[in-house]
C-alpha atoms as a PDB file:
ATOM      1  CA  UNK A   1       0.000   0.000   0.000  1.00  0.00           C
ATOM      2  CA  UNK A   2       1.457   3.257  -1.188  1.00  0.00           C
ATOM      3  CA  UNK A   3       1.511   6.561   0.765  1.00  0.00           C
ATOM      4  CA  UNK A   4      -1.017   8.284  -0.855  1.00  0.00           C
ATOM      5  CA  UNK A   5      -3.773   5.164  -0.713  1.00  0.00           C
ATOM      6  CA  UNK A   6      -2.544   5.385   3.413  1.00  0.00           C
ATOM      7  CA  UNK A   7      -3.451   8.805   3.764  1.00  0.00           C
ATOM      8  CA  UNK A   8      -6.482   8.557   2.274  1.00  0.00           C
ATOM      9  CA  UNK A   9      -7.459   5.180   4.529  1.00  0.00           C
ATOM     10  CA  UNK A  10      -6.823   7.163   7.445  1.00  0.00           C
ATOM     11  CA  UNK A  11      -8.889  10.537   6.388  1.00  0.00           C
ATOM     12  CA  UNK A  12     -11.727   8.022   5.497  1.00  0.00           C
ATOM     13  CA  UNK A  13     -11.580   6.437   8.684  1.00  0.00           C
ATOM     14  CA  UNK A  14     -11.714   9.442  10.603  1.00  0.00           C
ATOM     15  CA  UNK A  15     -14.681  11.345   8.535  1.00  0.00           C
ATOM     16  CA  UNK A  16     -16.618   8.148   9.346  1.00  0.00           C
ATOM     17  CA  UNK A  17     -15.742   8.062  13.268  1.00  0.00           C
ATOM     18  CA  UNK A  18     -16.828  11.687  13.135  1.00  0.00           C
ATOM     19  CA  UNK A  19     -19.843  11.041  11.461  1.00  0.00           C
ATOM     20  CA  UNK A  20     -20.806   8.282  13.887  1.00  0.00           C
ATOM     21  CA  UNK A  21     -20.157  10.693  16.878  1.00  0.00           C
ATOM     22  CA  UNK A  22     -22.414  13.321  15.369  1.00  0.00           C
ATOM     23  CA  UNK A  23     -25.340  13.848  17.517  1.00  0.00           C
ATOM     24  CA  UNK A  24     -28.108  16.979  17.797  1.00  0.00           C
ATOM     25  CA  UNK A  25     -27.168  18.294  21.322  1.00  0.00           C
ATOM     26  CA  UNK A  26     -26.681  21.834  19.973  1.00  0.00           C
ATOM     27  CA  UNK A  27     -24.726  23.594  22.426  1.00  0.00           C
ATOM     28  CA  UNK A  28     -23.939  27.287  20.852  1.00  0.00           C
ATOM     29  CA  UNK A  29     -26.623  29.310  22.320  1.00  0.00           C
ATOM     30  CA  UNK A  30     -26.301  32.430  23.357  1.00  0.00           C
ATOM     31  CA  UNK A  31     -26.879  33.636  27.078  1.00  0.00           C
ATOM     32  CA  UNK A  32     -30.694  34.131  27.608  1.00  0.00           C
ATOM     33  CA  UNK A  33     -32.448  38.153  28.077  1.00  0.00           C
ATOM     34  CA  UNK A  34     -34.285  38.473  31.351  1.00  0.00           C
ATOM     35  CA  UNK A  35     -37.871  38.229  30.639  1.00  0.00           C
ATOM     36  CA  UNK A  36     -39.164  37.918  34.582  1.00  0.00           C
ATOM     37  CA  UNK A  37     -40.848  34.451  34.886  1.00  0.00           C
ATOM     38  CA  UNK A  38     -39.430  33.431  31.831  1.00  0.00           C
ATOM     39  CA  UNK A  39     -36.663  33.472  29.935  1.00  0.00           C
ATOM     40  CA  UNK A  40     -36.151  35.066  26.633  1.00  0.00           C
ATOM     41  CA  UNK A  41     -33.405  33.805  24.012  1.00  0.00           C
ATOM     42  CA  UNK A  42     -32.398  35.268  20.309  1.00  0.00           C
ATOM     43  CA  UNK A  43     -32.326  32.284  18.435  1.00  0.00           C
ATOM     44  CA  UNK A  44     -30.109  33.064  15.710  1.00  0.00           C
ATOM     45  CA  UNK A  45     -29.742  31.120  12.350  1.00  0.00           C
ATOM     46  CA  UNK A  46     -28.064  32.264   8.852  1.00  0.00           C
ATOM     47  CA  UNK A  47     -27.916  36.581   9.054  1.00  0.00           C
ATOM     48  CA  UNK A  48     -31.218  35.932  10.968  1.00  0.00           C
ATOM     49  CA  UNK A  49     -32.963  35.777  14.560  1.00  0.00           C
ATOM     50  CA  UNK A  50     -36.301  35.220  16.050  1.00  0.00           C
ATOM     51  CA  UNK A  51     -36.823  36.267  19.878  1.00  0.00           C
ATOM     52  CA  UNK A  52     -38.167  33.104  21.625  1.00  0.00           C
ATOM     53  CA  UNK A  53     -39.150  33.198  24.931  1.00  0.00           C
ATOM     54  CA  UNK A  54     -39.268  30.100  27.075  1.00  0.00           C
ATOM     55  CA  UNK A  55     -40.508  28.450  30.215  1.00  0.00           C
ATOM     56  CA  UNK A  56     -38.321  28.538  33.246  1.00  0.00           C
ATOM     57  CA  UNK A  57     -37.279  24.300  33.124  1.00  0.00           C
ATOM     58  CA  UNK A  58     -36.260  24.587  29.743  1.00  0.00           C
ATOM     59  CA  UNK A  59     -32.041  23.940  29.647  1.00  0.00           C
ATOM     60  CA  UNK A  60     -29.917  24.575  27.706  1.00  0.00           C
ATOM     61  CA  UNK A  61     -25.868  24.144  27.046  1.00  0.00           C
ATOM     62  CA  UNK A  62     -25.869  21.234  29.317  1.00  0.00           C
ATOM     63  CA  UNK A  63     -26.479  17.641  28.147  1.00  0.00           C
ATOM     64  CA  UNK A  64     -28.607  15.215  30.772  1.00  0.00           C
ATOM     65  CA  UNK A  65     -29.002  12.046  28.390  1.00  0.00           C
ATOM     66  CA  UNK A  66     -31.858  10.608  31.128  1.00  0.00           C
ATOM     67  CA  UNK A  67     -33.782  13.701  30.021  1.00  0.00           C
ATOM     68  CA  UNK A  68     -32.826  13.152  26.257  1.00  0.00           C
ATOM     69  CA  UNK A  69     -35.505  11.003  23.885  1.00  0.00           C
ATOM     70  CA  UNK A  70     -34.033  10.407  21.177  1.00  0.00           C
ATOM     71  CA  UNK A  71     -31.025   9.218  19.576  1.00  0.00           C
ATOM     72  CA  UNK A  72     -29.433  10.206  15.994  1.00  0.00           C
ATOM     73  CA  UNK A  73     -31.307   7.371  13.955  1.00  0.00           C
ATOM     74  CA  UNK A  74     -34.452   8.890  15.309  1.00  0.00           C
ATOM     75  CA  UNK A  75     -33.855  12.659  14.651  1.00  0.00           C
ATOM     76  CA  UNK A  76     -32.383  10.916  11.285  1.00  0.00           C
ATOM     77  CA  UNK A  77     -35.317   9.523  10.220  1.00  0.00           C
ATOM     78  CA  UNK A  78     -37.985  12.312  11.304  1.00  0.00           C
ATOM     79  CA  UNK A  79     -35.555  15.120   9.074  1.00  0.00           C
ATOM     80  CA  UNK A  80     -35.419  12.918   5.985  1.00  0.00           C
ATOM     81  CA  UNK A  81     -38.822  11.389   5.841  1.00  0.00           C
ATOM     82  CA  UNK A  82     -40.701  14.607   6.032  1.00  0.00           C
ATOM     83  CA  UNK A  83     -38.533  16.681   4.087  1.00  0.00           C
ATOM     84  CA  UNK A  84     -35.672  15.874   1.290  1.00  0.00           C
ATOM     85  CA  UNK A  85     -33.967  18.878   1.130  1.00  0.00           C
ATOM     86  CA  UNK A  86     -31.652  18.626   3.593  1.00  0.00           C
ATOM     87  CA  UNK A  87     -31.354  21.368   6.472  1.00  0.00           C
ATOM     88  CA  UNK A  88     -28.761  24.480   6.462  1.00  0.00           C
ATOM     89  CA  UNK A  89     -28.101  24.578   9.759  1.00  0.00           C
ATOM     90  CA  UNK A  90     -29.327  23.470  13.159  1.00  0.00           C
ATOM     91  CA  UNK A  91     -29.607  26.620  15.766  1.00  0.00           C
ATOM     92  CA  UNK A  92     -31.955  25.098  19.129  1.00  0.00           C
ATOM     93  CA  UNK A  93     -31.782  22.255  21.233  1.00  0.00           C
ATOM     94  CA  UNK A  94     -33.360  22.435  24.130  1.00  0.00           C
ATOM     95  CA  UNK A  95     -35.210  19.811  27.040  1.00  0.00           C
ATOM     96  CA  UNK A  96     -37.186  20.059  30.171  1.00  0.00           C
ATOM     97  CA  UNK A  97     -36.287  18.838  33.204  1.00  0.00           C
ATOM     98  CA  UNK A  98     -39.218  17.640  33.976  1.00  0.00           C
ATOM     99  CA  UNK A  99     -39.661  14.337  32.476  1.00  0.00           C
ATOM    100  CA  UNK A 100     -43.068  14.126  30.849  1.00  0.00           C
ATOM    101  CA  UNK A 101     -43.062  17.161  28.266  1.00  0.00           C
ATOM    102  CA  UNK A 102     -40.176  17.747  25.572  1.00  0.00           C
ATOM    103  CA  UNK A 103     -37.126  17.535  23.904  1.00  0.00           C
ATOM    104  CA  UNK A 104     -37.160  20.578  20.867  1.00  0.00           C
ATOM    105  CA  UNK A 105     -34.657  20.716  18.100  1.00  0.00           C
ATOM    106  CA  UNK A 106     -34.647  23.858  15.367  1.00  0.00           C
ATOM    107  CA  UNK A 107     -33.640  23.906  12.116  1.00  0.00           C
ATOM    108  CA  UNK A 108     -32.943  26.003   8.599  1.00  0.00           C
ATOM    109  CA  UNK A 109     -33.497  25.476   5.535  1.00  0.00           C
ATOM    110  CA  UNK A 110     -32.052  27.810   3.318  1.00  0.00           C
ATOM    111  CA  UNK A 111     -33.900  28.765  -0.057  1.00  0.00           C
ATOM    112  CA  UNK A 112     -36.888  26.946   0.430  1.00  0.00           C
ATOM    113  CA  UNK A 113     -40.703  27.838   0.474  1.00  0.00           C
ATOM    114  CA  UNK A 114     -43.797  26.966   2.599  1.00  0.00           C
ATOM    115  CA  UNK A 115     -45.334  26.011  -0.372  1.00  0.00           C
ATOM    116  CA  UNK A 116     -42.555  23.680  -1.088  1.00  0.00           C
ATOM    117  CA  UNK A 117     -42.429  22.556   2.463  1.00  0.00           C
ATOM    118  CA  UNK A 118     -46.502  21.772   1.745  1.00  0.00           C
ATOM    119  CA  UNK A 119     -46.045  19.724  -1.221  1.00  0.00           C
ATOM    120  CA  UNK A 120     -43.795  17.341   0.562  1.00  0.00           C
ATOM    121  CA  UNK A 121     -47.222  15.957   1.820  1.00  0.00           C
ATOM    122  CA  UNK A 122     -46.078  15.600   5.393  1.00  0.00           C
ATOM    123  CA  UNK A 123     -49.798  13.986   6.256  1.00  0.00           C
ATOM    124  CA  UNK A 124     -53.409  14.772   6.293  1.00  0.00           C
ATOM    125  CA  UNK A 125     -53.153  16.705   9.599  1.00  0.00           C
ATOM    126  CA  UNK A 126     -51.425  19.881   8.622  1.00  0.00           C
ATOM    127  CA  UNK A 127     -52.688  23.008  10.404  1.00  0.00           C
ATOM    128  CA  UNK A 128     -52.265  26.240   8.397  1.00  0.00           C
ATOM    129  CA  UNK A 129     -50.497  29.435  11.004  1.00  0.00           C
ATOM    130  CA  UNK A 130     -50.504  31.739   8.243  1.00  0.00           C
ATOM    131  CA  UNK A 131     -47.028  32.355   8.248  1.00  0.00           C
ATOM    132  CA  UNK A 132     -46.110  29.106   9.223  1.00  0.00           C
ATOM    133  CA  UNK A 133     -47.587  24.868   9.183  1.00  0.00           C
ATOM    134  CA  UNK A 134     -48.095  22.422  11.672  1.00  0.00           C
ATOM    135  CA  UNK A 135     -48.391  18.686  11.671  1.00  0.00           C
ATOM    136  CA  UNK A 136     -48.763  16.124  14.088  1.00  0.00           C
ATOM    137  CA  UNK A 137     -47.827  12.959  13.495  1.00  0.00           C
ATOM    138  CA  UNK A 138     -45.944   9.411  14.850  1.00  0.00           C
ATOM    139  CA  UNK A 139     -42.375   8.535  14.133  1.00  0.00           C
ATOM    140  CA  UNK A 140     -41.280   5.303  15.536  1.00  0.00           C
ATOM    141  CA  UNK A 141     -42.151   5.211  19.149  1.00  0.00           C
ATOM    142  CA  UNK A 142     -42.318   9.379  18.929  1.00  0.00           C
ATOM    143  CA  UNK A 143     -45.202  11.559  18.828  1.00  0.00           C
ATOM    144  CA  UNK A 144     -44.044  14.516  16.624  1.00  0.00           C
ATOM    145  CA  UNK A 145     -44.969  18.194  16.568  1.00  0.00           C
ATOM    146  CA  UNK A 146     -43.457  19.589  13.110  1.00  0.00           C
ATOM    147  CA  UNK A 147     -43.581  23.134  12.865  1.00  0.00           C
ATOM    148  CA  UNK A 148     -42.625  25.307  10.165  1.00  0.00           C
ATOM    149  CA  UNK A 149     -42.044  28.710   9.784  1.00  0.00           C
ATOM    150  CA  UNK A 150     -41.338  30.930   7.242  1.00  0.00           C
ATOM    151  CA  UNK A 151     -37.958  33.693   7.273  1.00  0.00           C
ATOM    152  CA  UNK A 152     -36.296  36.064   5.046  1.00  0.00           C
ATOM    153  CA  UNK A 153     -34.777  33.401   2.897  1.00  0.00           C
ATOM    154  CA  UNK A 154     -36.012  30.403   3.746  1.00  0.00           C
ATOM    155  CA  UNK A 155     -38.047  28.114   6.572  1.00  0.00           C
ATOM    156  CA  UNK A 156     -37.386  27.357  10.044  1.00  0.00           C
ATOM    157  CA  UNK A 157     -38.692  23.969  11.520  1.00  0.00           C
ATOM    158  CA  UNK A 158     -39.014  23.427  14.872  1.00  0.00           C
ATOM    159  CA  UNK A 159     -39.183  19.657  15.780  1.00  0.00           C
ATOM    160  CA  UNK A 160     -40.968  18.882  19.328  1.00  0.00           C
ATOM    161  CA  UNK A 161     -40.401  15.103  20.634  1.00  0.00           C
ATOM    162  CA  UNK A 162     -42.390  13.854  23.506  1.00  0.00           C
ATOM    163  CA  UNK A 163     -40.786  11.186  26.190  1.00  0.00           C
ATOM    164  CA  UNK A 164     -42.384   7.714  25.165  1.00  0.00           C
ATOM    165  CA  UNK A 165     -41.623   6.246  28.507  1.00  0.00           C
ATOM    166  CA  UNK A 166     -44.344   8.765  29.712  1.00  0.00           C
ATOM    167  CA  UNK A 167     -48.101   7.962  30.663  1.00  0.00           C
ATOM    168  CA  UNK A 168     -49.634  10.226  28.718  1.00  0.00           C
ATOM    169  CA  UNK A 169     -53.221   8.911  27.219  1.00  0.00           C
ATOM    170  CA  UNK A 170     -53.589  10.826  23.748  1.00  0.00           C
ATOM    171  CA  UNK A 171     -50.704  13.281  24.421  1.00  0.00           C
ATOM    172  CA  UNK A 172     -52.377  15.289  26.153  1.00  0.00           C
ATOM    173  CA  UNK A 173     -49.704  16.415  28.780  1.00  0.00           C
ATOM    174  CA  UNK A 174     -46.868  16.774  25.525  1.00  0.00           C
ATOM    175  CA  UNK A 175     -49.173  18.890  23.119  1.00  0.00           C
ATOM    176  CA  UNK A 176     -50.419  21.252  26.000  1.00  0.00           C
ATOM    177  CA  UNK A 177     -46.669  21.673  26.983  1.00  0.00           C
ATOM    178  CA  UNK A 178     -46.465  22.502  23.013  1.00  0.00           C
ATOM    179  CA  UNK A 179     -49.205  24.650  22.838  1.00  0.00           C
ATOM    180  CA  UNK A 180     -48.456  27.156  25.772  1.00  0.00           C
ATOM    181  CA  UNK A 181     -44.607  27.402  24.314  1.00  0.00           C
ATOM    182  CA  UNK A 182     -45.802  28.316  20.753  1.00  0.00           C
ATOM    183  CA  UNK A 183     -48.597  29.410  21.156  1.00  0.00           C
ATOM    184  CA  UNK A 184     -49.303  30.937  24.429  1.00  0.00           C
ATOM    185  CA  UNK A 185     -45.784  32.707  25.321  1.00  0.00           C
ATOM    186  CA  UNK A 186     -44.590  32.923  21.606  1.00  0.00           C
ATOM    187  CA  UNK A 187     -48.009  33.449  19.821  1.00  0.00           C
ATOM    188  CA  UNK A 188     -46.515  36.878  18.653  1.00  0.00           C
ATOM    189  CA  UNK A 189     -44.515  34.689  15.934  1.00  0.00           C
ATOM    190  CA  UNK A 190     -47.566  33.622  13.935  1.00  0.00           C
ATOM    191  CA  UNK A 191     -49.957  35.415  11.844  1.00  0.00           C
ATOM    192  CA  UNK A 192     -52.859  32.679  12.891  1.00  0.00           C
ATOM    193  CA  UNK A 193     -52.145  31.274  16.180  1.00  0.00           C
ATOM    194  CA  UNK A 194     -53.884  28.136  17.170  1.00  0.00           C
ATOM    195  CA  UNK A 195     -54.657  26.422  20.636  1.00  0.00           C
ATOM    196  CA  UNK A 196     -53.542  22.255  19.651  1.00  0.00           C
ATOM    197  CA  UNK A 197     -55.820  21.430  22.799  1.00  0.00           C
ATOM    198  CA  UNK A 198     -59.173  22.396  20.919  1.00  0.00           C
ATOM    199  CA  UNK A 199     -57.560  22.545  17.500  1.00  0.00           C
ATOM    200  CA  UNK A 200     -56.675  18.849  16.839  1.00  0.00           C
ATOM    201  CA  UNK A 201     -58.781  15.622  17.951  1.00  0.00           C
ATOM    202  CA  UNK A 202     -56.259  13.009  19.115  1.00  0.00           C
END
């Protein structure tokens, strides 16, 4: 085996190894603004940010895999099954530490459209926001809430997990954790807000 056929061995190697470590704990976020009860953070993504404000057990830059769902296949196979283009960048992780509710991932799609995002066919149970699209749906053992929302130059998704290991007939402790993040604290982001609780039938 020559040098060069080496080298190249070894750069393989090590792209896979990284590959296999990559994981969706995104750890870059930016100190959070005082908003009294709650906390308010600039959730930045391409030259863009949104202002999200959040409830008081949501953490962030610290990893606490008991408190974490998922694992890569999973997050895998929810971002290419429901959409093929793949995402820009990711800019949010974030869990509570409270068991029942959520694990939340954000992504961005550069250059794409709702409409594009809508023709992907997602399921039957998308609910229009205006500026935005939810859907509810299952992915393995995962109840997903898939929210998209348009930007300057393309779509942010926001990907909410529940814990499976939870008693929760019908979802109904995950969605209402869901519904007063979106759409109670950070209703101000859509141009029809909803309320999932009457909204949907599950």
């Amino acid at each position: 085996m020559n040098k060069k056929n080496s080298i190249f061995i070894v750069i393989l190697l090590f792209s896979l190894i990284l590959q296999s470590c990559k994981n969706y704990y995104f750890l870059k976020h930016t100190p959070s603004i005082d908003g009294g009860t709650y906390a308010v953070h600039n959730l930045k993504f391409s030259d863009e940010n949104i202002q999200f404000t959040m409830y008081g057990d949501y953490v962030y830059n610290k990893i606490n895999k008991k408190l974490i769902y998922f694992n890569k296949k999973d997050i895998d196979n929810i971002l290419k099954s429901h959409v093929e283009k793949p995402f820009t960048e990711q800019f949010l992780f974030m869990y509570t530490f409270i068991g029942p509710y959520n694990n939340l991932l954000g992504f961005y799609y550069e250059n794409i459209t709702l409409e594009e995002i809508k023709k992907y066919n997602i399921n039957n149970q998308e609910t229009d926001l205006g500026n935005g699209i939810l859907y509810t749906y299952n992915s393995g053992k995962f109840n997903v809430i898939d929210i998209f929302r348009k930007s300057d130059k393309g779509v942010v998704r926001f990907i909410n997990i529940n814990n499976p290991k939870e008693t929760d007939p019908n979802y109904k402790k995950f969605h209402r954790e869901v519904n007063g993040l979106f759409f109670d604290l950070n209703k101000n982001l859509w141009d029809n807000p909803i309320n999932l609780n009457n909204d949907h039938a599950y």
